[in-house]
N, C-alpha and C. Protein backbone atom coordinates (compact mmCIF):
# COMPACT_ATOMS: atom_id res chain seq x y z
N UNK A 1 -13.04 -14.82 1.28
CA UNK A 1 -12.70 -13.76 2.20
C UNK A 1 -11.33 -13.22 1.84
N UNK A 2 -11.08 -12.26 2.03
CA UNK A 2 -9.88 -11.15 1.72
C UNK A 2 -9.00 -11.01 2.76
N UNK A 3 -7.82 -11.66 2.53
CA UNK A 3 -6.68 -11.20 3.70
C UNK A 3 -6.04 -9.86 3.56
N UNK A 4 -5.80 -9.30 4.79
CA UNK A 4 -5.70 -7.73 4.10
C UNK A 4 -3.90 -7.46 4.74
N UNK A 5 -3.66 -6.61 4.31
CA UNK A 5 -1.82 -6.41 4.57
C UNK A 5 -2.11 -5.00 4.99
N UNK A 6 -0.63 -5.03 5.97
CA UNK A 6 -0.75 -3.45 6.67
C UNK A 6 0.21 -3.06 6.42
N UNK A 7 1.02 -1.76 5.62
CA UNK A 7 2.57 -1.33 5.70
C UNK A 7 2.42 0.16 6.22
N UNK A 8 3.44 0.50 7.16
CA UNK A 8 4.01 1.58 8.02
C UNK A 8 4.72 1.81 7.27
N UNK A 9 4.88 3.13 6.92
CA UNK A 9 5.79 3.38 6.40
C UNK A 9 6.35 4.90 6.94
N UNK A 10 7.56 5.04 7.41
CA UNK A 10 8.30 6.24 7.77
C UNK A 10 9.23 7.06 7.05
N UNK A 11 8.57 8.06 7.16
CA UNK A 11 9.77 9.10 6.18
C UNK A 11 10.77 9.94 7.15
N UNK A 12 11.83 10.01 6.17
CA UNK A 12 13.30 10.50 6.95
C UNK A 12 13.22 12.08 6.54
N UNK A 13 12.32 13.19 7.23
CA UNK A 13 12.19 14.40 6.71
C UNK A 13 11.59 15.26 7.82
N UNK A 14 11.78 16.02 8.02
CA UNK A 14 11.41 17.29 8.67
C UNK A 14 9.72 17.24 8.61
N UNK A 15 8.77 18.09 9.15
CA UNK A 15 7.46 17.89 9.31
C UNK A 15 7.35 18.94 8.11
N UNK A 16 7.51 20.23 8.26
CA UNK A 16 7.31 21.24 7.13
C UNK A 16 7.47 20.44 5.42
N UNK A 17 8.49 19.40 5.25
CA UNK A 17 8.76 18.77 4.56
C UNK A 17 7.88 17.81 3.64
N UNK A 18 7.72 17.18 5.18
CA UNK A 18 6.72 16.45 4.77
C UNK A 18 5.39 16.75 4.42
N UNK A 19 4.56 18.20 5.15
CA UNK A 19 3.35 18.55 4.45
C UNK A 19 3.59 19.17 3.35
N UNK A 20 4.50 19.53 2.84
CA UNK A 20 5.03 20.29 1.57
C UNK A 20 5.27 19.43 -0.06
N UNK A 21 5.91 17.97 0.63
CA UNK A 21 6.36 17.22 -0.38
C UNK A 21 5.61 15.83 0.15
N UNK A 22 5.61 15.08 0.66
CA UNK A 22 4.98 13.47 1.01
C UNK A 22 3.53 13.96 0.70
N UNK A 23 2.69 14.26 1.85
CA UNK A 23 1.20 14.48 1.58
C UNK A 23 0.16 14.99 0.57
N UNK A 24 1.29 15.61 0.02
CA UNK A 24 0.55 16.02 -1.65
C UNK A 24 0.34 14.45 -2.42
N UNK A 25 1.44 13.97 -2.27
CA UNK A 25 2.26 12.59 -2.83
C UNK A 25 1.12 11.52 -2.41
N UNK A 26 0.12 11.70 -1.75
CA UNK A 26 -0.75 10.38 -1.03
C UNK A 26 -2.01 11.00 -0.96
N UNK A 27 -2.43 12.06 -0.76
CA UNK A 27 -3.85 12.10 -0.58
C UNK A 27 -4.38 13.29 -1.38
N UNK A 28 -5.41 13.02 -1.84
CA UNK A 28 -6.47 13.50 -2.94
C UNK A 28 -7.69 13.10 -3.28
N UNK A 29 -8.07 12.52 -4.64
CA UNK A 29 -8.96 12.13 -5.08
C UNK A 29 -9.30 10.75 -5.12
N UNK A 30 -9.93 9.66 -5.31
CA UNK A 30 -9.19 8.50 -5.83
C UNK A 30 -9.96 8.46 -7.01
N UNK A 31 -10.32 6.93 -7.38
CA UNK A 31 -10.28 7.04 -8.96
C UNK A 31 -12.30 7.20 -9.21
N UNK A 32 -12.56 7.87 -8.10
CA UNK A 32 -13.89 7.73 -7.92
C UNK A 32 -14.21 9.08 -7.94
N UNK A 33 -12.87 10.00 -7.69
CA UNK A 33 -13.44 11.52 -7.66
C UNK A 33 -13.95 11.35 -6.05
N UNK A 34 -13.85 10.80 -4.74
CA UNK A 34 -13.56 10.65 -3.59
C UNK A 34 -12.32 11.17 -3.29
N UNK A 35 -12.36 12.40 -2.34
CA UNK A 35 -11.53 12.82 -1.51
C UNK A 35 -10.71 11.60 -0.44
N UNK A 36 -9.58 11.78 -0.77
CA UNK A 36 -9.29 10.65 0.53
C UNK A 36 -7.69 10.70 1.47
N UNK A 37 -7.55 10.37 2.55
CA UNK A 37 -6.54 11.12 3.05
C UNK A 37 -5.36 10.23 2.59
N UNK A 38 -5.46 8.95 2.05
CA UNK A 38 -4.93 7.87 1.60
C UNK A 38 -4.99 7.50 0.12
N UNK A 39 -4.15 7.80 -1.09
CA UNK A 39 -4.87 6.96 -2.11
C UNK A 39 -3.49 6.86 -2.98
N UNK A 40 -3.77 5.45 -3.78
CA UNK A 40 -2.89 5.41 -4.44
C UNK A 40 -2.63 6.31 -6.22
N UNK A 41 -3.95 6.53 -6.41
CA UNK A 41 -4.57 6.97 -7.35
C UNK A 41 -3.65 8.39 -7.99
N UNK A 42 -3.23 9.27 -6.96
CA UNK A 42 -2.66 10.25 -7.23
C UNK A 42 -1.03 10.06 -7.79
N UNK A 43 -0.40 9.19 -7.46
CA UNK A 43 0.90 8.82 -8.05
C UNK A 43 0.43 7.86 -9.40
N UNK A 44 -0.31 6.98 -9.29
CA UNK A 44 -0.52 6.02 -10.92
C UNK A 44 -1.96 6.20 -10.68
N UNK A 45 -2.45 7.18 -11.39
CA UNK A 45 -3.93 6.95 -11.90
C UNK A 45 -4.50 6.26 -12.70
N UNK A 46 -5.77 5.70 -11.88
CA UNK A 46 -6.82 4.44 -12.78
C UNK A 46 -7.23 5.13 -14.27
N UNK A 47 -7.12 4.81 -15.27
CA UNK A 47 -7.52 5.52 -16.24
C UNK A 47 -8.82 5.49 -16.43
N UNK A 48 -9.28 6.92 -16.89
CA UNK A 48 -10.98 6.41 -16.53
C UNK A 48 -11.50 6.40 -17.35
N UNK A 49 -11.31 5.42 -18.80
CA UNK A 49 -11.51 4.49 -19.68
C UNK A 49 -12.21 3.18 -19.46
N UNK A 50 -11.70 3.00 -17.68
CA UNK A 50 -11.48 1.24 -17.67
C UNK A 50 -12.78 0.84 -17.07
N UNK A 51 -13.25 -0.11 -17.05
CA UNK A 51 -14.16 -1.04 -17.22
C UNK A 51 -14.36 -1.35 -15.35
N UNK A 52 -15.39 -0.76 -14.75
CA UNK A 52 -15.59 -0.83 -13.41
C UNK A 52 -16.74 -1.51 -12.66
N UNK A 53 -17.61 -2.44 -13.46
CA UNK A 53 -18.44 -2.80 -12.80
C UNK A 53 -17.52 -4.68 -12.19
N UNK A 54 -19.06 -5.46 -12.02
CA UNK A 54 -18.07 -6.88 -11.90
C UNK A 54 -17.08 -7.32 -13.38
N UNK A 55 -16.24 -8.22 -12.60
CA UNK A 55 -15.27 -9.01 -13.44
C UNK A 55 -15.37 -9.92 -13.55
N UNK A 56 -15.61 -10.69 -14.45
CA UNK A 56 -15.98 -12.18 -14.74
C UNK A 56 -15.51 -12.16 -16.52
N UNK A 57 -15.46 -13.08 -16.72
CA UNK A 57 -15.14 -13.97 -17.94
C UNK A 57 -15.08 -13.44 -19.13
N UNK A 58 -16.60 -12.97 -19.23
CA UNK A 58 -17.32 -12.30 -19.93
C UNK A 58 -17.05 -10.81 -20.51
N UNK A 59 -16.42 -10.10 -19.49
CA UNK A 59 -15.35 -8.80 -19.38
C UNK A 59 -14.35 -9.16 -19.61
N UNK A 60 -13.42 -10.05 -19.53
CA UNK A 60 -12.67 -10.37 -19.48
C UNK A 60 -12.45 -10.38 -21.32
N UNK A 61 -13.09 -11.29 -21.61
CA UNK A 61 -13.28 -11.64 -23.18
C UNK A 61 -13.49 -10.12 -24.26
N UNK A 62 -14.22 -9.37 -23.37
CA UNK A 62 -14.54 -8.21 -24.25
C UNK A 62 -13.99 -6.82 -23.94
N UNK A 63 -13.45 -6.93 -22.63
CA UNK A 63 -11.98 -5.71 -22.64
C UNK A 63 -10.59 -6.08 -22.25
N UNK A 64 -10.60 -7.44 -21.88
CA UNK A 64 -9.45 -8.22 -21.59
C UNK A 64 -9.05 -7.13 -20.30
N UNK A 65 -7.71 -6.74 -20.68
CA UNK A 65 -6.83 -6.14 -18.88
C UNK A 65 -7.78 -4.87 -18.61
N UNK A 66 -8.40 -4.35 -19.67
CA UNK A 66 -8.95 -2.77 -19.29
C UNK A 66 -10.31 -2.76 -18.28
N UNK A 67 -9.66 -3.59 -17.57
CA UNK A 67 -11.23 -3.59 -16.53
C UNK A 67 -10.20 -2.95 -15.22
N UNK A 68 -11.33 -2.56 -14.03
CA UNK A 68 -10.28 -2.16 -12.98
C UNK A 68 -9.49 -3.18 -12.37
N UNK A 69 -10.01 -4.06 -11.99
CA UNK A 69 -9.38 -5.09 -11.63
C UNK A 69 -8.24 -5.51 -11.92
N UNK A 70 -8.27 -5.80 -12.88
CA UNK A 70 -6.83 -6.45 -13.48
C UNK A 70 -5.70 -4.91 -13.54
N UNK A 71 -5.74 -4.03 -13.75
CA UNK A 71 -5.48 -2.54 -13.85
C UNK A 71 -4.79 -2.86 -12.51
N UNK A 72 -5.78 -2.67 -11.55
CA UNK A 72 -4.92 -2.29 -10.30
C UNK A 72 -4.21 -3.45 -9.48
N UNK A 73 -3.98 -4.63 -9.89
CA UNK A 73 -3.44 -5.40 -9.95
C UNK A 73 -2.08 -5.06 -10.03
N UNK A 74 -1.82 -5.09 -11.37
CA UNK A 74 -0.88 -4.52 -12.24
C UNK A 74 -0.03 -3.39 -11.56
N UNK A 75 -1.09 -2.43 -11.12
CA UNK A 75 -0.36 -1.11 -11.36
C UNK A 75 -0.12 -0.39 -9.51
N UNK A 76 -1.00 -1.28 -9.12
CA UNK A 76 -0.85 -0.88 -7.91
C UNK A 76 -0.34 -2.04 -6.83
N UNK A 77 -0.59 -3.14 -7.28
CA UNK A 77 0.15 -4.31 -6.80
C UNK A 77 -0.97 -4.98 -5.52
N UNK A 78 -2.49 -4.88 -5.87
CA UNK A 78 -3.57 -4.99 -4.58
C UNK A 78 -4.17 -4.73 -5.54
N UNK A 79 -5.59 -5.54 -5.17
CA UNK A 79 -7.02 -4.93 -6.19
C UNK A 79 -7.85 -3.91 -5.99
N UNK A 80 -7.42 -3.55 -4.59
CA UNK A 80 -8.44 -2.31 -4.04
C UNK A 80 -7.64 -1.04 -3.95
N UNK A 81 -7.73 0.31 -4.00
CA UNK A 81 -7.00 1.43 -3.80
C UNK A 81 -6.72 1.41 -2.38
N UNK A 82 -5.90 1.99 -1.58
CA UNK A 82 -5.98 1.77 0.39
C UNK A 82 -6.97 2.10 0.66
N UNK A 83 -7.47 1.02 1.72
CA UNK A 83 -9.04 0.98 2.33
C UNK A 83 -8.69 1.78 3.15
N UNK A 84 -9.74 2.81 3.25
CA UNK A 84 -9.92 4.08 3.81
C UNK A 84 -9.89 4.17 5.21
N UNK A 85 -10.65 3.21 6.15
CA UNK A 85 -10.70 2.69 7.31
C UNK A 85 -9.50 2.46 7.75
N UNK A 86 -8.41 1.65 7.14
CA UNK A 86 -7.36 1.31 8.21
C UNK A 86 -6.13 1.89 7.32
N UNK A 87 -6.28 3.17 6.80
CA UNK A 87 -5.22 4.18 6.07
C UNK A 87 -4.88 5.58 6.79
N UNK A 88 -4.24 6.12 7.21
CA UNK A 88 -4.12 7.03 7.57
C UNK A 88 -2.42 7.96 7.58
N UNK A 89 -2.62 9.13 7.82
CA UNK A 89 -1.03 10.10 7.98
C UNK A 89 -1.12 10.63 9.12
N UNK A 90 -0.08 10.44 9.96
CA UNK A 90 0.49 10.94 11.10
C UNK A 90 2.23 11.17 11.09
N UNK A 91 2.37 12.59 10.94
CA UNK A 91 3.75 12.71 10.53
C UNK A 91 4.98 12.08 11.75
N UNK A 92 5.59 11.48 11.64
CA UNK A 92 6.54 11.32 9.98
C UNK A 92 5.73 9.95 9.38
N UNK A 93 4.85 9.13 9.98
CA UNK A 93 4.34 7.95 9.73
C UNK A 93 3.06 7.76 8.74
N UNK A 94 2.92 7.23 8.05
CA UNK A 94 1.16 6.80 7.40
C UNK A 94 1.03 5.32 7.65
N UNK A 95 0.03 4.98 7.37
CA UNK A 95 -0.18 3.80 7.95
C UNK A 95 -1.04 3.27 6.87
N UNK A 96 -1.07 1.86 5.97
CA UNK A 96 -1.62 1.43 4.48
C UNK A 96 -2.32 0.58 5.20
N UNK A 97 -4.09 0.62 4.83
CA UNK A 97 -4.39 -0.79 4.77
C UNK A 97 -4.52 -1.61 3.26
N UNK A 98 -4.44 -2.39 2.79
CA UNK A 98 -4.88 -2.75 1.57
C UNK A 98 -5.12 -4.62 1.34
N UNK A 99 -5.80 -4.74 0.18
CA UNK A 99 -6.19 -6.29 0.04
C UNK A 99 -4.87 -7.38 -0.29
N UNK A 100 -4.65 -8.01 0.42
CA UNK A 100 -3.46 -9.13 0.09
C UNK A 100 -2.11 -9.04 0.24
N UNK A 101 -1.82 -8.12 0.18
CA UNK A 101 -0.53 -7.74 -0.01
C UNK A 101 0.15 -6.53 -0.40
N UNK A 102 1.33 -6.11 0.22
CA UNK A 102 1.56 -4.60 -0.10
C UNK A 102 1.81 -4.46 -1.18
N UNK A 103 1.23 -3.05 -1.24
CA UNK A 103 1.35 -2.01 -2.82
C UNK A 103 2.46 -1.81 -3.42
N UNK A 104 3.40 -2.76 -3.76
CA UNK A 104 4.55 -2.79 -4.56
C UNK A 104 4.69 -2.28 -5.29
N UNK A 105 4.04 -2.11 -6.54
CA UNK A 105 4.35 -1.10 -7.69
C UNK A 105 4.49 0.61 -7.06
N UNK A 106 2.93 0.16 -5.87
CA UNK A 106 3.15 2.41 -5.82
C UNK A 106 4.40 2.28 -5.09
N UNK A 107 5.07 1.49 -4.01
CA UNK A 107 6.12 1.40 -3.13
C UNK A 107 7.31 2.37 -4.40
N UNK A 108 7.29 1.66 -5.24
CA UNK A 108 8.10 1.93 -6.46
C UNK A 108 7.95 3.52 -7.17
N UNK A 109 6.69 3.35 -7.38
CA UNK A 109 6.48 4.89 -7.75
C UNK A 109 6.47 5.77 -6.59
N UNK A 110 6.36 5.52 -5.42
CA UNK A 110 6.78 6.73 -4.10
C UNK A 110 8.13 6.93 -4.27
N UNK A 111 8.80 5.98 -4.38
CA UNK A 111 10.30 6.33 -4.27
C UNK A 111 10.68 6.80 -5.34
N UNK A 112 10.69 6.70 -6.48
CA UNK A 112 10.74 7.76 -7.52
C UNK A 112 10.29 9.14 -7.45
N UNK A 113 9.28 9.69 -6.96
CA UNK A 113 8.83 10.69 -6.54
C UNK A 113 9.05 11.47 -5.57
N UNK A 114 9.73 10.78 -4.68
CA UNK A 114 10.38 11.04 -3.56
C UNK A 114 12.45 11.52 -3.29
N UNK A 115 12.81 10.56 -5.01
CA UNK A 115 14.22 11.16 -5.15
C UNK A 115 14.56 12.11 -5.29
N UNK A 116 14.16 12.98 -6.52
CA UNK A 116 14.67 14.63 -6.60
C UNK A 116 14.85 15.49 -5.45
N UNK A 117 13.56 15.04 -3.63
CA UNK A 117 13.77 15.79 -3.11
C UNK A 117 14.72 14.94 -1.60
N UNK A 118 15.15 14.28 -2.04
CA UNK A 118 16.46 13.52 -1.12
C UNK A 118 15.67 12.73 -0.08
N UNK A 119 14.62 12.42 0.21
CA UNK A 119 13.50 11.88 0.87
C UNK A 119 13.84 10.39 0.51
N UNK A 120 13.88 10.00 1.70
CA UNK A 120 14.01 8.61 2.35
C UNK A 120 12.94 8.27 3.06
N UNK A 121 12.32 6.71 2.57
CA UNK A 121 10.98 6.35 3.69
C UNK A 121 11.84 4.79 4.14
N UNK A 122 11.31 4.38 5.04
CA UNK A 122 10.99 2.80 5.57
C UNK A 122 9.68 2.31 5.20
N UNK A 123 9.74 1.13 4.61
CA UNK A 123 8.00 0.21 4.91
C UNK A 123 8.34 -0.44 5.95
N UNK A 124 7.96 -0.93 6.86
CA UNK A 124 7.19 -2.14 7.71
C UNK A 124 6.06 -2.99 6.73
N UNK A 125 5.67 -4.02 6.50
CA UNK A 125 4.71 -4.55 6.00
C UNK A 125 4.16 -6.21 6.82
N UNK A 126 2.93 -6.39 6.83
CA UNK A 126 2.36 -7.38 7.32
C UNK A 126 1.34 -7.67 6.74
N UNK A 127 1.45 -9.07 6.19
CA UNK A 127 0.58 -9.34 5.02
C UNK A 127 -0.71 -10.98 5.96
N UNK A 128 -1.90 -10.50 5.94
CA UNK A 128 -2.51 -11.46 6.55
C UNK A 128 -2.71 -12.98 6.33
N UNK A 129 -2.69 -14.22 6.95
CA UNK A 129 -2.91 -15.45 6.34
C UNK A 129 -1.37 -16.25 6.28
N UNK A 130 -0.20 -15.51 6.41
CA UNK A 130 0.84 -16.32 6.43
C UNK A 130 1.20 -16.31 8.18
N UNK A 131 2.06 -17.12 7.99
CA UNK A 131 2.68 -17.27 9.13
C UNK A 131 3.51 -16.63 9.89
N UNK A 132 3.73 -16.67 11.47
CA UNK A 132 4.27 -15.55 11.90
C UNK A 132 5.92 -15.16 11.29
N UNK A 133 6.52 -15.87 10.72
CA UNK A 133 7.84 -15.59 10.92
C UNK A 133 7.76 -14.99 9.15
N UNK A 134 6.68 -15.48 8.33
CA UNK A 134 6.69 -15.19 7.07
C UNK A 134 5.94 -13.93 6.36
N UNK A 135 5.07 -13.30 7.33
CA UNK A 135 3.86 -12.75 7.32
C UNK A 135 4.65 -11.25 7.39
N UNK A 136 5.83 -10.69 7.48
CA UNK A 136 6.51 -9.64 7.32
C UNK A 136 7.28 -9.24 6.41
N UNK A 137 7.31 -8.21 5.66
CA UNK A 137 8.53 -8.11 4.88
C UNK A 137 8.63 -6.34 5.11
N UNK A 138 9.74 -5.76 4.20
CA UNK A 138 10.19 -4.28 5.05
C UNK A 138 10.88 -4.07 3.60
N UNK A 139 10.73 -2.82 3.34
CA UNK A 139 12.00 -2.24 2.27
C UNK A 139 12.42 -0.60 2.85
N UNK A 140 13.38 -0.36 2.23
CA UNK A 140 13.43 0.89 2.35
C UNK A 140 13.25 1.33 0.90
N UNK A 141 12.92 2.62 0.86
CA UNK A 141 12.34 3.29 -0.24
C UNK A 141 13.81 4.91 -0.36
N UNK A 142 14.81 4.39 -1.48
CA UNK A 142 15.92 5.14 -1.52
C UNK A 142 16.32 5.72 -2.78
N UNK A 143 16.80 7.10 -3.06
CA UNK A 143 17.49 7.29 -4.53
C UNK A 143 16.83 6.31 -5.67
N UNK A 144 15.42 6.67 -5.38
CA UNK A 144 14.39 6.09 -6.59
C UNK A 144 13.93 4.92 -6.49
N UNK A 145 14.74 4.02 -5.70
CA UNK A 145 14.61 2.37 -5.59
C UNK A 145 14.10 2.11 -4.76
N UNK A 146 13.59 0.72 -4.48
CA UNK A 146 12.69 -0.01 -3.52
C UNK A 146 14.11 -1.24 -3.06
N UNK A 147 14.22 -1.22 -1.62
CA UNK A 147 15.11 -2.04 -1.60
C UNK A 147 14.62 -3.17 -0.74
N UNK A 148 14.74 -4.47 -0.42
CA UNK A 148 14.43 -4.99 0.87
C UNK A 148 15.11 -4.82 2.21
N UNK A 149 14.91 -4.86 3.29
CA UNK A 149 15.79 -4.82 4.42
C UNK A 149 14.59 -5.57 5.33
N UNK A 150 15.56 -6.12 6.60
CA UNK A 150 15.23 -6.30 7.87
C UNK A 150 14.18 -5.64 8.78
N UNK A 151 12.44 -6.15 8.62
CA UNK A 151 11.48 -6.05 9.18
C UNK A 151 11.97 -5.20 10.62
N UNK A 152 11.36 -4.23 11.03
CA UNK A 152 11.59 -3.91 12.32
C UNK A 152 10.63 -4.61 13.91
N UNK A 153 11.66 -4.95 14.54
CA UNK A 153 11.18 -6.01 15.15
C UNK A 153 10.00 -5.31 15.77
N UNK A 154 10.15 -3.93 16.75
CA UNK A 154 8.59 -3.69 17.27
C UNK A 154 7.74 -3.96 16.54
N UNK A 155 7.65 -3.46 15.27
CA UNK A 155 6.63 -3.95 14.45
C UNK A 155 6.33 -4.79 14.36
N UNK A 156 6.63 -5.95 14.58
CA UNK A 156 6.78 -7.05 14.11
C UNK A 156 5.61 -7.85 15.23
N UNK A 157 6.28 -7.06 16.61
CA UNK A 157 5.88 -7.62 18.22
C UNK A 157 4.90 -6.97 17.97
N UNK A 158 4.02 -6.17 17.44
CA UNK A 158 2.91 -5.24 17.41
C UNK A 158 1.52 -6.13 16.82
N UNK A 159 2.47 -7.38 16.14
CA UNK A 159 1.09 -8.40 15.53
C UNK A 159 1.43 -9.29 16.10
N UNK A 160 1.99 -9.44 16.95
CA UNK A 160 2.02 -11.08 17.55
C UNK A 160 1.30 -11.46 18.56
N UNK A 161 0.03 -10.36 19.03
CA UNK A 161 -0.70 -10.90 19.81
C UNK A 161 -2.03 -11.80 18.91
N UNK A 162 -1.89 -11.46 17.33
CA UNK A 162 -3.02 -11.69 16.63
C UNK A 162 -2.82 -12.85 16.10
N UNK A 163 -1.06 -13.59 16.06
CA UNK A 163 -0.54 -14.65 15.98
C UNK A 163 -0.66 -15.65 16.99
N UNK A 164 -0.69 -15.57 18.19
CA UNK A 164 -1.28 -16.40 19.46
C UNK A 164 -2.49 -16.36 19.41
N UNK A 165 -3.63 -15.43 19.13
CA UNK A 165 -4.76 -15.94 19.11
C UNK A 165 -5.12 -16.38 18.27
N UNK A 166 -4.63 -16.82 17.18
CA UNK A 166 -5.13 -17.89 15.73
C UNK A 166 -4.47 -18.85 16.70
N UNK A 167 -3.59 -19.13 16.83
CA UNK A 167 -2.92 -20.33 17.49
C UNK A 167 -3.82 -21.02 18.73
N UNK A 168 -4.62 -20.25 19.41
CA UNK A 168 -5.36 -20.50 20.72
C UNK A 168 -6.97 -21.43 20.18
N UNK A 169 -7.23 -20.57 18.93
CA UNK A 169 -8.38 -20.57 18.44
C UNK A 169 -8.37 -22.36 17.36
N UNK A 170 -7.08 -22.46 17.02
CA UNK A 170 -6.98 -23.76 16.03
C UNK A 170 -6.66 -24.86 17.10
N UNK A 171 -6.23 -24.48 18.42
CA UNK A 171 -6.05 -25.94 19.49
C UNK A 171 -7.36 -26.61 19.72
């Protein structure tokens, strides 16, 4: 089973701004030629060379990294592009769902993309399966860089009802 991670992320920009410059920046195609209001695809595209059915051994041996899998691993920092279901934009906010853990590399390539036009974001992030005090991490996204900072606590209080009920459920 797949633990899935959620990052909020807020941009420091005007709304005109943001449909002008952020939303171009996130939603399009993905690597399926799927329209999507969420994708990582449009900042580091899957090359569509790579090797997309299952992954096993066997692929492994005969295209080594050029399968998707290992690709978006790599490049997107999660094996799946953001699951469509729990992804969305609401200005100034979007909201990531994705498999395991947040999208670090695109975190990296947003903020690069995002310097020339003086655009500042926040992540929030919540990654499923760890523990409550560990299960958060936060960067800000600045002058090209990915930095860490101090989880914001609402956020934080926003999963802790899902932390008492694992706790209720293992007594």
């Amino acid at each position: 089973m797949t633990n899935y991670s959620d990052t909020e992320l807020r941009f420091e920009c005007d709304e005109p701004t943001f449909d002008a410059v952020v939303r171009p920046l996130l939603s399009g195609r993905d690597c399926n030629g799927t329209e999507r209001e969420v994708t990582f695809n449009i900042l580091i595209p899957m090359p569509e060379n790579i090797y997309r059915d299952s992954v096993g051994s066997k692929v492994r041996e005969t295209y080594g990294q050029a399968n998707w899998f290992d690709w978006s691993c790599k490049h997107w920092g999660t094996k799946w592009d953001a699951i469509a279901d729990g992804s969305c934009i609401k200005y100034p906010r979007v909201w990531i769902s994705t498999a395991w853990c947040p999208p670090r590399p695109w975190l990296v390539a947003l903020a690069r993309a995002l310097e020339p036009h003086g655009i500042k974001a926040h992540a929030n992030c919540w990654s499923e399966g760890s523990d409550y005090e560990n299960a958060f991490s936060a960067y800000e996204l600045s002058d090209g860089v990915v930095l860490a900072e101090e989880p914001d606590e609402k956020f934080k209080e926003s999963y802790k009802d899902i932390y008492e009920e694992e706790t209720e459920e293992e007594e």
